[in-house]
Protein backbone atom coordinates (compact mmCIF):
# COMPACT_ATOMS: atom_id res chain seq x y z
CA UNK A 1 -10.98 13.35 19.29
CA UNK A 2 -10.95 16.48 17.42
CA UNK A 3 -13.22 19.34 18.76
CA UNK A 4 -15.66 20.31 16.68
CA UNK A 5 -17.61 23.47 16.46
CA UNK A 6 -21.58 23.41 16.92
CA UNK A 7 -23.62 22.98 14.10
CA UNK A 8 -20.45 21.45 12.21
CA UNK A 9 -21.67 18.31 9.83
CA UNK A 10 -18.19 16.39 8.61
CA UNK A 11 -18.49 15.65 5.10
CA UNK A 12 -17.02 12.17 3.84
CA UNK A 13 -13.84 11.23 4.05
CA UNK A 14 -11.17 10.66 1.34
CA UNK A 15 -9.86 7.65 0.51
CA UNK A 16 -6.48 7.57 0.08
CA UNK A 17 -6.17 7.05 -3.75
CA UNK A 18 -8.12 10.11 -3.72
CA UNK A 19 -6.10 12.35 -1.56
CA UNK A 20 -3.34 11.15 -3.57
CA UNK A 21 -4.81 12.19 -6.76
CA UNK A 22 -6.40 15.33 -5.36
CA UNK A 23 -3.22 16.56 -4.19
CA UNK A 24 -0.23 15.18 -5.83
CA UNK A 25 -1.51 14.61 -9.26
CA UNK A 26 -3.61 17.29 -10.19
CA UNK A 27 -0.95 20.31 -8.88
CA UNK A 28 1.62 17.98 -11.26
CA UNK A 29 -0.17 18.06 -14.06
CA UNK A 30 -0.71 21.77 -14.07
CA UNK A 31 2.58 22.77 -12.91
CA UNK A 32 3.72 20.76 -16.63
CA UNK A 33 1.17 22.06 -18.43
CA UNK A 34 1.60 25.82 -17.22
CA UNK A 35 5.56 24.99 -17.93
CA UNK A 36 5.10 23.48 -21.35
CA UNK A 37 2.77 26.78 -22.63
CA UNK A 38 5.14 29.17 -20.97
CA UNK A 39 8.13 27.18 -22.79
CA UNK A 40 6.74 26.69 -26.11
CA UNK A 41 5.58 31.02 -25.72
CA UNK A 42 8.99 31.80 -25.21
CA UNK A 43 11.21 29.30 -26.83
CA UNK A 44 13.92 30.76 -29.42
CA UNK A 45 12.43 30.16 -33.01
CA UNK A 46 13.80 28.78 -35.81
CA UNK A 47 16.10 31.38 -37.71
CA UNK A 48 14.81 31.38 -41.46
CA UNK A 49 17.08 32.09 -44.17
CA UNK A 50 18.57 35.72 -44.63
CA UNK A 51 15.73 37.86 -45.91
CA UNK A 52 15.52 40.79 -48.60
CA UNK A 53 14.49 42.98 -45.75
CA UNK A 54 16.86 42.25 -43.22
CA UNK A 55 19.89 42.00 -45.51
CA UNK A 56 20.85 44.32 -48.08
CA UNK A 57 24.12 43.01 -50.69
């Protein structure tokens, strides 16, 4: 048995579907989303056509 400070109430515990979720699924799903923003920030963009500006004949 674990010891357990004074005054300590345990909460519930989690099931395991939950502890799965809570910490395999969630930090997944960030760690794409975070990814996918950061990629699509910084991703080369399509070069348009040579511009007046940019290109003198």
């Amino acid at each position: 048995m674990i010891n357990q400070e004074d005054g300590y109430v345990p909460g519930p515990a989690l099931s395991a579907l939950e502890t799965i979720i809570t910490f395999v699924v969630i930090p997944t799903a960030l760690f794409l989303v975070i990814s996918l923003i950061t990629y699509a920030a910084t991703a080369q963009r399509k070069k348009s056509s040579k511009s007046v500006i940019t290109h003198i004949e």
